[in-house]
N, C-alpha and C. Protein backbone atom coordinates (compact mmCIF):
# COMPACT_ATOMS: atom_id res chain seq x y z
N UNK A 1 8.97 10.84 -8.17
CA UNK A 1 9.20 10.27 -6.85
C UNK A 1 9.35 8.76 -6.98
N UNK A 2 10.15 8.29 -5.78
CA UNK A 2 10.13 6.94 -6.02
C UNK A 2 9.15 6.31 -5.70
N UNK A 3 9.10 4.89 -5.94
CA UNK A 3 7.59 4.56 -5.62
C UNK A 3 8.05 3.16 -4.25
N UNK A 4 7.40 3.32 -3.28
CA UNK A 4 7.34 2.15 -2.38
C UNK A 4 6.45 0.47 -2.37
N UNK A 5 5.60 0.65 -3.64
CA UNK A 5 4.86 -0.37 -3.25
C UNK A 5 5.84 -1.42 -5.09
N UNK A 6 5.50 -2.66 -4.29
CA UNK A 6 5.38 -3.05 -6.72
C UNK A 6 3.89 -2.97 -7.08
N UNK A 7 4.07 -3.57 -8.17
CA UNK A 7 2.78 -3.38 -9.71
C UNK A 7 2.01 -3.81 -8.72
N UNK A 8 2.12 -4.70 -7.93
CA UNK A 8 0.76 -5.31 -7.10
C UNK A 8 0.47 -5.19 -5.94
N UNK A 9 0.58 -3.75 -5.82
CA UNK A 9 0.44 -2.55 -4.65
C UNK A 9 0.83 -3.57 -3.41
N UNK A 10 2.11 -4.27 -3.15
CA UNK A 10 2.65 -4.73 -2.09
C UNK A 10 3.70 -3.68 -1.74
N UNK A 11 4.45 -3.29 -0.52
CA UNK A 11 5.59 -3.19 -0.17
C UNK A 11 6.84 -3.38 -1.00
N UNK A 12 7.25 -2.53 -1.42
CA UNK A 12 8.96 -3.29 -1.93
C UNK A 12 9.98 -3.37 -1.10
N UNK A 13 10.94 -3.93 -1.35
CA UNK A 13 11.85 -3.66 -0.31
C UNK A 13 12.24 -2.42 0.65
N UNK A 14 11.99 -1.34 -0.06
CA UNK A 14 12.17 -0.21 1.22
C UNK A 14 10.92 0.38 1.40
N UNK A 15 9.79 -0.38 1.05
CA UNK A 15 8.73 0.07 1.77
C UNK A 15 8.13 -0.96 3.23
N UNK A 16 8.89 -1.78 2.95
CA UNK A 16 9.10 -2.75 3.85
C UNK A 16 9.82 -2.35 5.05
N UNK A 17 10.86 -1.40 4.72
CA UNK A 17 12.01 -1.12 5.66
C UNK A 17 11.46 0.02 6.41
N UNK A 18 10.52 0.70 5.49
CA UNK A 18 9.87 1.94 6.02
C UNK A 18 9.01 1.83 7.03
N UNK A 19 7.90 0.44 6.94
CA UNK A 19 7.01 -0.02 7.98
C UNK A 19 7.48 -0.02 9.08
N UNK A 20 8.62 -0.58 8.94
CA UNK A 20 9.59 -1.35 10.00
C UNK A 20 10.12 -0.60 10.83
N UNK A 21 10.52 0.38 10.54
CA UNK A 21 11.24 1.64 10.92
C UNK A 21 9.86 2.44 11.66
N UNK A 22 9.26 2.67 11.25
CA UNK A 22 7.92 3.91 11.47
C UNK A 22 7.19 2.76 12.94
N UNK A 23 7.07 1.71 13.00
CA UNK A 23 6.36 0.88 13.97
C UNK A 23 7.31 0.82 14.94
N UNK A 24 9.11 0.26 14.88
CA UNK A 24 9.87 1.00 15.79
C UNK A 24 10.05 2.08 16.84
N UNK A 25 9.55 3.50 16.01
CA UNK A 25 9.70 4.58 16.24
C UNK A 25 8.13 5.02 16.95
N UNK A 26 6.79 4.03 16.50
CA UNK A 26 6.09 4.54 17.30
C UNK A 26 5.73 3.55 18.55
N UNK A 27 5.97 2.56 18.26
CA UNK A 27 5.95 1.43 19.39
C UNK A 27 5.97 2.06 20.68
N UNK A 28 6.97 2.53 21.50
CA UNK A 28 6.96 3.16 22.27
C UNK A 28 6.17 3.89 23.33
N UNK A 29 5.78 4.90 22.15
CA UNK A 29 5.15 6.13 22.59
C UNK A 29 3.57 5.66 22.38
N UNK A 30 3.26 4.64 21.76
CA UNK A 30 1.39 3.48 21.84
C UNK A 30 1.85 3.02 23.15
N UNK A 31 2.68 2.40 23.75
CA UNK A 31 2.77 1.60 24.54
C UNK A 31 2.65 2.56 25.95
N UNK A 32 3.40 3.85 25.95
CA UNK A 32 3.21 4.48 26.95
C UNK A 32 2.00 4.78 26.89
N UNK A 33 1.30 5.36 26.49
CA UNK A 33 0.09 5.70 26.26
C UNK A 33 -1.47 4.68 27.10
N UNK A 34 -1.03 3.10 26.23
CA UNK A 34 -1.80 2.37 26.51
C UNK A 34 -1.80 1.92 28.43
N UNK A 35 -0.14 2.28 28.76
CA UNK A 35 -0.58 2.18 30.09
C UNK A 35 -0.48 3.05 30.73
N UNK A 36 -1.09 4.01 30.67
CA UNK A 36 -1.84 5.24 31.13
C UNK A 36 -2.79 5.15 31.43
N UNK A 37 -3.81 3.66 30.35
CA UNK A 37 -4.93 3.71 31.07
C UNK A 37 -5.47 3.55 29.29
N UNK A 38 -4.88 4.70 28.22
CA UNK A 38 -5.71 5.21 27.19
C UNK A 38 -6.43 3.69 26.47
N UNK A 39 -6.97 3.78 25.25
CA UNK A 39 -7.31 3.41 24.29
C UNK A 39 -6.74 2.63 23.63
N UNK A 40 -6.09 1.90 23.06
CA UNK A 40 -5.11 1.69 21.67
C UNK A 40 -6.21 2.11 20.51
N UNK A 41 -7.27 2.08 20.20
CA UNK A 41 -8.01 2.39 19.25
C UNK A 41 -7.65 4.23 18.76
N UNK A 42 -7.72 4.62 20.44
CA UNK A 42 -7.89 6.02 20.13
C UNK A 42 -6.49 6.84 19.85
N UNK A 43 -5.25 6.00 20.38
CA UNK A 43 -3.99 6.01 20.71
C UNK A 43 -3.97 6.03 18.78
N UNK A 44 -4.68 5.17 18.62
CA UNK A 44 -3.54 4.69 16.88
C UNK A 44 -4.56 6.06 15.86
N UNK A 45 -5.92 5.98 16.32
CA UNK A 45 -5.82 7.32 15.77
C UNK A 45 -5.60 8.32 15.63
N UNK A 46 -5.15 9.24 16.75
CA UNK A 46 -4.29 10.04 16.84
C UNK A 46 -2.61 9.77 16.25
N UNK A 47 -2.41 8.92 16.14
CA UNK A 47 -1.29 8.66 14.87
C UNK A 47 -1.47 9.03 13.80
N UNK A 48 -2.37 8.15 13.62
CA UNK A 48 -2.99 7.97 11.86
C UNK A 48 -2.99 9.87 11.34
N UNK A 49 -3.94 10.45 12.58
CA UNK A 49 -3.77 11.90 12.40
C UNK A 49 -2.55 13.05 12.57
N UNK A 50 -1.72 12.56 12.94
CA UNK A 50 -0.78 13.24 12.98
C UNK A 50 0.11 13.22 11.86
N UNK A 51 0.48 11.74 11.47
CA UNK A 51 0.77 11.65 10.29
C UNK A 51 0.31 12.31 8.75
N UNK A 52 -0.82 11.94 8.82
CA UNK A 52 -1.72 12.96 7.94
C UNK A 52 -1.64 14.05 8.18
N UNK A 53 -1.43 14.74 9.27
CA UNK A 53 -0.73 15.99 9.27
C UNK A 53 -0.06 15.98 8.71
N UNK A 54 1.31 15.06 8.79
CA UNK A 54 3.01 15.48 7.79
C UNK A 54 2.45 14.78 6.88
N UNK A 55 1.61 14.24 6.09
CA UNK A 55 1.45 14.37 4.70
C UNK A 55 1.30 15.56 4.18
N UNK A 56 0.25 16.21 4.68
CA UNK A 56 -0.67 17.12 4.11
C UNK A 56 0.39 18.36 4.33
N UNK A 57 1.49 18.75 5.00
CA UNK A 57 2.35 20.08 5.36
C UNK A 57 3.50 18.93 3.98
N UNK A 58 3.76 18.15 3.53
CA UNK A 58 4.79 18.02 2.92
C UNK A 58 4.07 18.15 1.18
N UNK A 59 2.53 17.96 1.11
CA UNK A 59 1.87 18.18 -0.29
C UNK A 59 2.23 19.85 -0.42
N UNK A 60 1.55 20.39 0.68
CA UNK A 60 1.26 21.48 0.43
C UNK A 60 2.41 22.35 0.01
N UNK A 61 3.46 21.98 0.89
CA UNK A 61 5.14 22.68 0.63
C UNK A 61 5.62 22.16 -0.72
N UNK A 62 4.94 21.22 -1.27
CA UNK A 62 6.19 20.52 -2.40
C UNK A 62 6.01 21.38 -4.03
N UNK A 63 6.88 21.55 -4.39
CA UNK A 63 7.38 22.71 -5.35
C UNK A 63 6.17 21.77 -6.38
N UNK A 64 5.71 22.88 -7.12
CA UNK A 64 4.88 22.82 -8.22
C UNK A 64 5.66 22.67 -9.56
């Protein structure tokens, strides 16, 4: 696999692009949320967990 960070566990360029992209895409849907009334604490963990969801369904699927 490719790797996103360099030797000195920073961002590389398309892990950079990846942040960028993924905060885009959830911006939004925190923001609706937050004025609803919710959390942002509780808002970003339920991210954090969902995501970890599609980690954990893309480990589990990935060919041995």
């Amino acid at each position: 696999m490719k790797p996103l960070f360099t030797d000195q566990a920073r961002y590389n360029e398309t892990g950079n692009a990846l942040h960028n992209d993924v905060g885009e895409q959830l911006r939004p849907i925190f923001e609706a949320y937050v004025k609803l009334g919710y959390s942002p604490r509780d808002i970003a963990h339920i991210m954090h967990w969902a995501v970890s969801d599609l980690e954990l369904t893309a480990v589990l699927d990935a060919p041995v």
